[in-house]
N, C-alpha and C. Protein backbone atom coordinates (compact mmCIF):
# COMPACT_ATOMS: atom_id res chain seq x y z
N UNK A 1 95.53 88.23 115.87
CA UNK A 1 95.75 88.60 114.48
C UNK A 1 94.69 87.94 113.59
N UNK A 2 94.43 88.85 112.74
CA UNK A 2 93.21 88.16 111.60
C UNK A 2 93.94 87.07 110.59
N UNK A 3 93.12 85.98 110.78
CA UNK A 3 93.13 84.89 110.10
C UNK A 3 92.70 84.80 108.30
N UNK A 4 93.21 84.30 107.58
CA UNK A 4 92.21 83.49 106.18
C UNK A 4 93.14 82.16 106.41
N UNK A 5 91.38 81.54 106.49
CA UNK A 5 91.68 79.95 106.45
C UNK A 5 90.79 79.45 105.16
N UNK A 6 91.47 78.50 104.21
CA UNK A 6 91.53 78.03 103.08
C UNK A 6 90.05 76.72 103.36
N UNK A 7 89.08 76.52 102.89
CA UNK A 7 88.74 75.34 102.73
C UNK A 7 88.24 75.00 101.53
N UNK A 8 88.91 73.84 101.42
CA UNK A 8 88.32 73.09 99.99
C UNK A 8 87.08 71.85 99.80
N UNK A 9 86.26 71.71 99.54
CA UNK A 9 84.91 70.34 99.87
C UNK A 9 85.38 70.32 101.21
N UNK A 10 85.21 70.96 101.95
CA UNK A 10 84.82 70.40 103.28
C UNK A 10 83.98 70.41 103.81
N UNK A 11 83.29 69.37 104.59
CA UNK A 11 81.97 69.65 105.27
C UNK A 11 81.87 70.55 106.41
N UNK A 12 82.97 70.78 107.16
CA UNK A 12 83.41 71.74 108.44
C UNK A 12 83.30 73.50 107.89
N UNK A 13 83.34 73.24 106.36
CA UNK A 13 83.88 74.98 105.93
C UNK A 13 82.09 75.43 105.78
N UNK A 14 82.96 77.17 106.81
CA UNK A 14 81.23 77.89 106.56
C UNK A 14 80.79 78.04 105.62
N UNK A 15 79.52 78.29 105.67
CA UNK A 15 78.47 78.72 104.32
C UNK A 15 79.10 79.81 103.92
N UNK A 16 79.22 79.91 102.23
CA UNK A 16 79.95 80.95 101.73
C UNK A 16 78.69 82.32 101.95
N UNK A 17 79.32 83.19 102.32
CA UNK A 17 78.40 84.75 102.55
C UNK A 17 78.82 85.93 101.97
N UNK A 18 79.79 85.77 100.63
CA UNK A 18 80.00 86.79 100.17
C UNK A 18 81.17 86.06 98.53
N UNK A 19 80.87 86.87 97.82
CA UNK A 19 81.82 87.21 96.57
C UNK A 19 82.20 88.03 96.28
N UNK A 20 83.56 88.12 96.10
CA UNK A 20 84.47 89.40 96.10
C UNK A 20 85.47 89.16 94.56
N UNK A 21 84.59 89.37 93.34
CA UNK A 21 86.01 89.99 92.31
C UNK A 21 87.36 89.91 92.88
N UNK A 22 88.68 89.16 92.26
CA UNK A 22 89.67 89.72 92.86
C UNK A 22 90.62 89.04 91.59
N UNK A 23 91.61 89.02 91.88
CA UNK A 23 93.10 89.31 90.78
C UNK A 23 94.10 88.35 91.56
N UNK A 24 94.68 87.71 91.19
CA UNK A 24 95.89 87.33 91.05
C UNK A 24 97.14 87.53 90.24
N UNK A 25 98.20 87.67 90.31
CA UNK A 25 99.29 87.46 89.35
C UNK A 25 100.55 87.35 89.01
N UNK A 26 100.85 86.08 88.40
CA UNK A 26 101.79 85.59 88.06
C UNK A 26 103.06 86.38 87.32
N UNK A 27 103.87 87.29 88.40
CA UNK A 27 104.88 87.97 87.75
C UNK A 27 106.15 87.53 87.65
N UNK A 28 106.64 87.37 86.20
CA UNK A 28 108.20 87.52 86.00
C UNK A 28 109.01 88.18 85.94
N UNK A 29 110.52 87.79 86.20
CA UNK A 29 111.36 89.11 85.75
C UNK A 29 112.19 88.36 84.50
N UNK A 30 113.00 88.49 84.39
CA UNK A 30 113.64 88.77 82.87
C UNK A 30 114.06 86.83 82.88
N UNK A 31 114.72 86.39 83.75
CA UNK A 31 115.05 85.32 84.17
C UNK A 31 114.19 84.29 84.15
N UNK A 32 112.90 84.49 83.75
CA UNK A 32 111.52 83.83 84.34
C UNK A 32 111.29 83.18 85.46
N UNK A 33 112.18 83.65 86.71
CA UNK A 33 111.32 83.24 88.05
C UNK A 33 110.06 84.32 88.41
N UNK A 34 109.68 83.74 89.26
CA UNK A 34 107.73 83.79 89.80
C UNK A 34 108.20 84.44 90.62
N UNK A 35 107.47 85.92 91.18
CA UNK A 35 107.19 86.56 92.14
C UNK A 35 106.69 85.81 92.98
N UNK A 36 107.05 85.56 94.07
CA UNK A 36 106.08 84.44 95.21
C UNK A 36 106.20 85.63 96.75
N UNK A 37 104.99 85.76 97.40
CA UNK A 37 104.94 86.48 98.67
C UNK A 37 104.57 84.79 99.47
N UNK A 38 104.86 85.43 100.57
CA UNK A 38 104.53 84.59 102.38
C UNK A 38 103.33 85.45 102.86
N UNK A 39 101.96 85.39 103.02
CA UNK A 39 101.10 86.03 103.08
C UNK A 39 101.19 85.97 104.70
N UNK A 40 100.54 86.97 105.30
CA UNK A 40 100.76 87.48 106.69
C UNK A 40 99.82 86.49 107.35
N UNK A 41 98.63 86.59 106.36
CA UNK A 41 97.68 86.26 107.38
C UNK A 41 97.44 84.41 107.23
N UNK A 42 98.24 84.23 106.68
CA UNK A 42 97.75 82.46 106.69
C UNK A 42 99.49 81.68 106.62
N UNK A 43 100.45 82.89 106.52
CA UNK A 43 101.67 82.01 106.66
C UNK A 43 101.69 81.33 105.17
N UNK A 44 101.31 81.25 104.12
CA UNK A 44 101.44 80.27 102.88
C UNK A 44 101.83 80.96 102.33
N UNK A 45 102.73 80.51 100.94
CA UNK A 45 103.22 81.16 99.53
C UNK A 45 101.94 81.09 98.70
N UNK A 46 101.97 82.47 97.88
CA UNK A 46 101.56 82.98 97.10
C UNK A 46 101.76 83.79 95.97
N UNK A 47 101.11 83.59 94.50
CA UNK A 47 101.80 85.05 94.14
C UNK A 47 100.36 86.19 94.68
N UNK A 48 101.00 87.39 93.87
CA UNK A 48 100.48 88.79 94.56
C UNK A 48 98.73 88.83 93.97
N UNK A 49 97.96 89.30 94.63
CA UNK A 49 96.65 89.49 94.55
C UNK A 49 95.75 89.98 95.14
N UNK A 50 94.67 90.43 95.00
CA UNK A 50 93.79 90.88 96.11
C UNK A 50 92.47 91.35 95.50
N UNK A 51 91.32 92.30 96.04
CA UNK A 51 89.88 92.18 95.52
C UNK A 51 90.26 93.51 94.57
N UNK A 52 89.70 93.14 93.80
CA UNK A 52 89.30 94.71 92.65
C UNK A 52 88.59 95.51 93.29
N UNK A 53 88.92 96.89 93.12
CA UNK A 53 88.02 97.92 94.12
C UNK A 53 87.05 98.34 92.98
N UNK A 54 85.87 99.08 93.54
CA UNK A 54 85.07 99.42 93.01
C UNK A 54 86.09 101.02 91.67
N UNK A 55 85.85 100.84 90.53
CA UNK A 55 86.10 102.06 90.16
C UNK A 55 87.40 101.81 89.44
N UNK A 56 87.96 100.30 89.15
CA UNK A 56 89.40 99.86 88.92
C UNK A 56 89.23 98.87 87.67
N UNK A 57 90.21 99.22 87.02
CA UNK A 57 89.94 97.72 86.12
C UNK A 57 90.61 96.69 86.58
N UNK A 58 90.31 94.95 85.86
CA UNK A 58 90.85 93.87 86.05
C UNK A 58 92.90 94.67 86.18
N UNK A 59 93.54 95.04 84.58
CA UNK A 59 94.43 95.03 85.33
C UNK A 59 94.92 96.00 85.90
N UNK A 60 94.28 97.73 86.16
CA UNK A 60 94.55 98.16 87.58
C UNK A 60 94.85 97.65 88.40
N UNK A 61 93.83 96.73 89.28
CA UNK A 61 94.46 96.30 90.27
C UNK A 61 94.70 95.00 90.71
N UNK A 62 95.20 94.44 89.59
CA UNK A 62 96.43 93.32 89.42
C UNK A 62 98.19 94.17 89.61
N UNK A 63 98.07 95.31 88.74
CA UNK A 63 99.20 96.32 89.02
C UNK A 63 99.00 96.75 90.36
N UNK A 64 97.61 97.40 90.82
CA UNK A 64 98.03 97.84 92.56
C UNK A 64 98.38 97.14 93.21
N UNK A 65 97.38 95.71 93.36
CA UNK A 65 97.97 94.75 94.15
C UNK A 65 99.65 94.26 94.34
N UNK A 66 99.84 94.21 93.05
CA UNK A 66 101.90 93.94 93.01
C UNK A 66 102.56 94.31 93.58
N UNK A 67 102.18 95.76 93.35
CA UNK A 67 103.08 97.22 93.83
C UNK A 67 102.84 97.15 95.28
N UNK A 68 101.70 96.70 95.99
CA UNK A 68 101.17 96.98 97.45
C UNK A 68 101.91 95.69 98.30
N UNK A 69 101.74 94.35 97.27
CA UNK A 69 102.55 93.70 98.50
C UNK A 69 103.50 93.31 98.18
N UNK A 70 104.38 93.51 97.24
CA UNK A 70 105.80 93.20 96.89
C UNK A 70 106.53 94.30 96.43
N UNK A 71 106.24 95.39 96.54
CA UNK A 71 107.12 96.92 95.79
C UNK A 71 107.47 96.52 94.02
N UNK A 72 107.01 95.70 93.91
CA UNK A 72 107.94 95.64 91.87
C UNK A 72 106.01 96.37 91.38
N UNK A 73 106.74 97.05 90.61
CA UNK A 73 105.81 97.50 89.47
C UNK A 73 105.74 96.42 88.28
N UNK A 74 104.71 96.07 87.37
CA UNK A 74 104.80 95.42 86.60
C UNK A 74 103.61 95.60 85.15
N UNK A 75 103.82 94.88 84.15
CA UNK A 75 103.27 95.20 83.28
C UNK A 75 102.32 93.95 83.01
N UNK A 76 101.36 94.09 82.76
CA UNK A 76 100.10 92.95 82.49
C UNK A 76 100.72 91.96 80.43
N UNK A 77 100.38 90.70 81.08
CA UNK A 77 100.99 90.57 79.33
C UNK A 77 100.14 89.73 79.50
N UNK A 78 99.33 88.32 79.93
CA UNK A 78 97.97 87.57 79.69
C UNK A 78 97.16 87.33 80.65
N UNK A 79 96.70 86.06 80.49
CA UNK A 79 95.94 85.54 81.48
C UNK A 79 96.10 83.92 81.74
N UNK A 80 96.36 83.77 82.66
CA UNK A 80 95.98 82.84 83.12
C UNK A 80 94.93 81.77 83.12
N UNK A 81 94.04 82.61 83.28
CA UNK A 81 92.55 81.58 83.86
C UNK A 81 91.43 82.12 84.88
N UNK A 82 90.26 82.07 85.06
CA UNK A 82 89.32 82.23 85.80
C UNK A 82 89.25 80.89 86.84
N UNK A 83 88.76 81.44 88.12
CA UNK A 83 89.07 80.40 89.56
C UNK A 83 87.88 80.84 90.44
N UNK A 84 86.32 80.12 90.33
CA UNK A 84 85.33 80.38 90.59
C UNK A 84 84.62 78.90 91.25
N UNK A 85 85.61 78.32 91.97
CA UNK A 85 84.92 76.59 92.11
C UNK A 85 84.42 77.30 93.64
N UNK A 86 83.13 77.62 93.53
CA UNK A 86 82.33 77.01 95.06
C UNK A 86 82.35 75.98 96.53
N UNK A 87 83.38 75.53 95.73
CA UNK A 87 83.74 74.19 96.88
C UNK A 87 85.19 74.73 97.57
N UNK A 88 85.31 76.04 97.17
CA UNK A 88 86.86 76.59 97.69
C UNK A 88 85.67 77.83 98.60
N UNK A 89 85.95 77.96 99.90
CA UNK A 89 85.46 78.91 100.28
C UNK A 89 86.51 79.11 101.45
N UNK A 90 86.67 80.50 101.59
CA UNK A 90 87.96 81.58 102.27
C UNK A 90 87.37 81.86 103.34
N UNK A 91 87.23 81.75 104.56
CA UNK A 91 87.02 82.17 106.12
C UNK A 91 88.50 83.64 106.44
N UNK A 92 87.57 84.86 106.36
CA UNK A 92 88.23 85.82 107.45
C UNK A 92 87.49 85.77 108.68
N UNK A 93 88.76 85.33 109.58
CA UNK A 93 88.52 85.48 110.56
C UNK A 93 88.20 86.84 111.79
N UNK A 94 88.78 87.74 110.81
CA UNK A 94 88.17 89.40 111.50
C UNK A 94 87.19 89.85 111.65
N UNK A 95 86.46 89.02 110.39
CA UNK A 95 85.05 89.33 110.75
C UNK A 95 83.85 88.62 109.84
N UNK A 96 84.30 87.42 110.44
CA UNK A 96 83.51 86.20 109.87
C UNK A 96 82.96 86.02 108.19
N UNK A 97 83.76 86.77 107.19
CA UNK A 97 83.52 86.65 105.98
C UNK A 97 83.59 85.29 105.83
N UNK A 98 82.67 84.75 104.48
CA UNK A 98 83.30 83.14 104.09
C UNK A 98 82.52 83.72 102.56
N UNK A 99 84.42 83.66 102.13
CA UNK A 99 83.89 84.24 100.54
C UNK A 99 84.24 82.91 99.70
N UNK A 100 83.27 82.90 98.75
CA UNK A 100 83.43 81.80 97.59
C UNK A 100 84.60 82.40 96.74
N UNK A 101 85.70 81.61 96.66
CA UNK A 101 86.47 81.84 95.41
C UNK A 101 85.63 82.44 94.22
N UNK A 102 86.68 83.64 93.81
CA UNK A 102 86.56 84.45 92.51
C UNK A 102 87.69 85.11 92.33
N UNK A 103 88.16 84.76 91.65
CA UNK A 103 89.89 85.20 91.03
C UNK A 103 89.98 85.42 89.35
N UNK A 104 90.44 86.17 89.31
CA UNK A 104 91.08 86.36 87.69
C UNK A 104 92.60 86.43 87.76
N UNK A 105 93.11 85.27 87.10
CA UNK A 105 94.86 85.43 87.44
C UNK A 105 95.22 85.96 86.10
N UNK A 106 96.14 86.81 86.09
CA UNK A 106 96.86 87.26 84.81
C UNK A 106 98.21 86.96 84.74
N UNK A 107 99.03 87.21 83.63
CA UNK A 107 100.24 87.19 83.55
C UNK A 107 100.83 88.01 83.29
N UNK A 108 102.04 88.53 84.07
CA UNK A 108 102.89 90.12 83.81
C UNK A 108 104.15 90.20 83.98
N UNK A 109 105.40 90.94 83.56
CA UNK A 109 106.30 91.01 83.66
C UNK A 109 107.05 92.10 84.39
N UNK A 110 107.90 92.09 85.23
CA UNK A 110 107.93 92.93 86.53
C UNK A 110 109.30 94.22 85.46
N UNK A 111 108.84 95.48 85.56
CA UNK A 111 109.47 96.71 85.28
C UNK A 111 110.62 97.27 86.06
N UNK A 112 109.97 97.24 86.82
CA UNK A 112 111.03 98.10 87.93
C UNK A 112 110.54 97.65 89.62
N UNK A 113 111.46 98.61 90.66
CA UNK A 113 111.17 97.94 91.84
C UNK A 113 111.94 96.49 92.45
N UNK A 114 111.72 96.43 93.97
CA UNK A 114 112.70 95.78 94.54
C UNK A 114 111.45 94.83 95.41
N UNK A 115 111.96 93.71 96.19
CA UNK A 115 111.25 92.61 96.42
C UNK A 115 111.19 93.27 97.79
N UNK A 116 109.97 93.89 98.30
CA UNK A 116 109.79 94.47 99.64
C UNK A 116 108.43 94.22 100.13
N UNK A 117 108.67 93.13 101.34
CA UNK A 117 107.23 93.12 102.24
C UNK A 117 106.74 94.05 102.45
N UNK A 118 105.38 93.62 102.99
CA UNK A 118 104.34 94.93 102.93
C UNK A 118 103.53 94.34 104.53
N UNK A 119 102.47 94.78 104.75
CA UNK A 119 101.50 94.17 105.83
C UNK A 119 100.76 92.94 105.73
N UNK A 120 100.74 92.78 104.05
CA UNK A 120 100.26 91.36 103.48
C UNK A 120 101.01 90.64 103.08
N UNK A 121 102.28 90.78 102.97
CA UNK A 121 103.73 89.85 102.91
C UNK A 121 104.79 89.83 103.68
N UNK A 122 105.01 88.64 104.45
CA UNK A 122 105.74 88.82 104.95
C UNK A 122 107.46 88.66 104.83
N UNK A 123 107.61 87.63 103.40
CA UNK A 123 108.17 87.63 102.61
C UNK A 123 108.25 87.74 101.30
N UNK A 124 108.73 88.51 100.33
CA UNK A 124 108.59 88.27 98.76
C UNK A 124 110.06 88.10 98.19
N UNK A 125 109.91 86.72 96.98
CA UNK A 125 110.89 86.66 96.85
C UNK A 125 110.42 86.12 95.19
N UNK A 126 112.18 86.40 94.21
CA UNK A 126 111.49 85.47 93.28
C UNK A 126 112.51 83.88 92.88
N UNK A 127 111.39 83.47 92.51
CA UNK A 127 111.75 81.82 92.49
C UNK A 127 111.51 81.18 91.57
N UNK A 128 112.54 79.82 91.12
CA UNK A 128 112.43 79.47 90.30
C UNK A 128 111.41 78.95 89.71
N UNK A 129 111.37 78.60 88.52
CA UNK A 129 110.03 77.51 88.14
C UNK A 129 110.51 76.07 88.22
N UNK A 130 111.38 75.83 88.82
CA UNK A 130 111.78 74.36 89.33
C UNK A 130 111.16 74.01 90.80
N UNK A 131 111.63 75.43 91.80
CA UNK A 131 111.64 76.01 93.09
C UNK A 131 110.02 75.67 93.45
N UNK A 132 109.76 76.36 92.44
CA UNK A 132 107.94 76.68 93.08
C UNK A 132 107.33 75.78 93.29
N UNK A 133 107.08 75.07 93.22
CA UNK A 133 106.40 73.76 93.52
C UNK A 133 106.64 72.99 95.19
N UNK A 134 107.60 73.24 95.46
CA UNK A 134 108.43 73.01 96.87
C UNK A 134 108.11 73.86 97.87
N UNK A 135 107.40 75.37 97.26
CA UNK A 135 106.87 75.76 98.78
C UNK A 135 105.62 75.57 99.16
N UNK A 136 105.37 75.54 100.45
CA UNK A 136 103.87 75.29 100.84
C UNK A 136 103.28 76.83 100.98
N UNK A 137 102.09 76.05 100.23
CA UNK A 137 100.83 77.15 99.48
C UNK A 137 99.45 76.18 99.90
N UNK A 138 98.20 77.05 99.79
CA UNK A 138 96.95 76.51 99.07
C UNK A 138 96.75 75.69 97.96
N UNK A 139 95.91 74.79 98.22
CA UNK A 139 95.44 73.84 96.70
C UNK A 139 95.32 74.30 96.12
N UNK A 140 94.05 75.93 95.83
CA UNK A 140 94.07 76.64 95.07
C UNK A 140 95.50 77.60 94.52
N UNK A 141 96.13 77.57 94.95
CA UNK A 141 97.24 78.38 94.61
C UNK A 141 98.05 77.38 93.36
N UNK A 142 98.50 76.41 94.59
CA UNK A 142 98.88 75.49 93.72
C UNK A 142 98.75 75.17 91.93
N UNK A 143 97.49 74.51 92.03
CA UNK A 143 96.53 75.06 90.74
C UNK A 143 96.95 75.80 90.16
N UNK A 144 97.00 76.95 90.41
CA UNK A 144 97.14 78.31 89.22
C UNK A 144 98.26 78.44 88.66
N UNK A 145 99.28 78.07 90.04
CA UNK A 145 100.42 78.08 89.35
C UNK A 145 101.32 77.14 88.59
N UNK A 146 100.40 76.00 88.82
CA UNK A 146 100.70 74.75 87.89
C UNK A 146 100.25 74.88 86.57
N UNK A 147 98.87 75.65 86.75
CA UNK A 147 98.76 76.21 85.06
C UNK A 147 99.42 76.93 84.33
N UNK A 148 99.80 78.24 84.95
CA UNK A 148 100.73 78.67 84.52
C UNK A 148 102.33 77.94 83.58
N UNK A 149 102.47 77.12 85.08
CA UNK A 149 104.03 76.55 84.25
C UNK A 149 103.29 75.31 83.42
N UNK A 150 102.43 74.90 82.78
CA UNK A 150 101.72 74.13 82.26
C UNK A 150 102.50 74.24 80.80
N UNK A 151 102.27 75.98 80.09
CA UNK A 151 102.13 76.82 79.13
C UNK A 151 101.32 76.61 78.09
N UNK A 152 100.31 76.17 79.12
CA UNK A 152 98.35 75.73 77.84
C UNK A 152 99.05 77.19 77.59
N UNK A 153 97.97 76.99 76.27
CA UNK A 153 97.98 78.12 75.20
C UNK A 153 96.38 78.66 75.80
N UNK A 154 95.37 78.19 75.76
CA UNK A 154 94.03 78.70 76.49
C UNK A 154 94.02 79.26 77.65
N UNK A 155 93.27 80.29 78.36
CA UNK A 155 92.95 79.81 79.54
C UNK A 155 92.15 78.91 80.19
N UNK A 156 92.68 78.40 81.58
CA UNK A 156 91.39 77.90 82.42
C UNK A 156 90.41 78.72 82.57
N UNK A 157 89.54 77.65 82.42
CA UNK A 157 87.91 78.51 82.94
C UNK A 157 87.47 77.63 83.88
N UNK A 158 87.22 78.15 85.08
CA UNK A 158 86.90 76.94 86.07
C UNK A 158 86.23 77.74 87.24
């Protein structure tokens, strides 16, 4: 099975060989718990995200991505922050990508739809903002979603 393995300053992590635009995002439902998925390929919590396709806007596919690995439709309401640190570089193991972090996380509120794995989740669930912090995720994940429950008024730029 194809791998993404996380490295942060490490001297062991490959030379980054690619940048890929991509989305994150932090969805609520009415309750304000966090959409959180179990990603297939690395086993960690996450919220929902993935690369912007050519031909899509930022929040197009922050909305496709949602809908693709958790079934809730949702509505875009901010942002988060930009997540571009070089010292985070992503190893696919399918076929030796090593992409430098590039994320745009937004913030959205979930419409409609039910909490349903996909091929990139293997669980989705939503959770508290007490909760979240307690599951194991990425540093980078971590991060974002600590900004989030932060409630800076700015975004990160980083």
């Amino acid at each position: 099975m194809a791998r993404r393995i996380d490295y942060y300053d490490d001297p062991q992590a490959p030379k980054a060989n690619s940048l890929v635009p991509s989305v994150n995002v932090v969805v609520t439902n009415r309750s304000g718990d966090i959409l959180l998925i179990r990603r297939s390929d690395n086993d960690n919590w996450a919220v929902p995200g993935g690369a912007i396709d050519l031909g899509e806007s930022i929040p197009q596919a922050a909305i496709r991505e949602t809908r693709e690995e958790t079934g809730i439709d949702c509505e875009i309401t901010g942002i988060v922050g930009t997540y571009s640190d070089p010292k985070h570089v992503i190893l696919y193991t399918s076929n030796g990508e090593a992409r430098q972090e590039f994320s745009i996380v937004l913030t959205a509120k979930a419409v409609s739809g039910e909490p349903t794995p996909s091929d990139e989740s293997r669980e989705v669930r939503w959770v508290s903002r007490d909760e979240a912090a307690g599951y194991p995720m990425d540093r980078s994940m971590r991060l974002r979603i600590g900004h989030y429950l932060s409630g800076q008024t700015r975004p990160y730029i980083g």
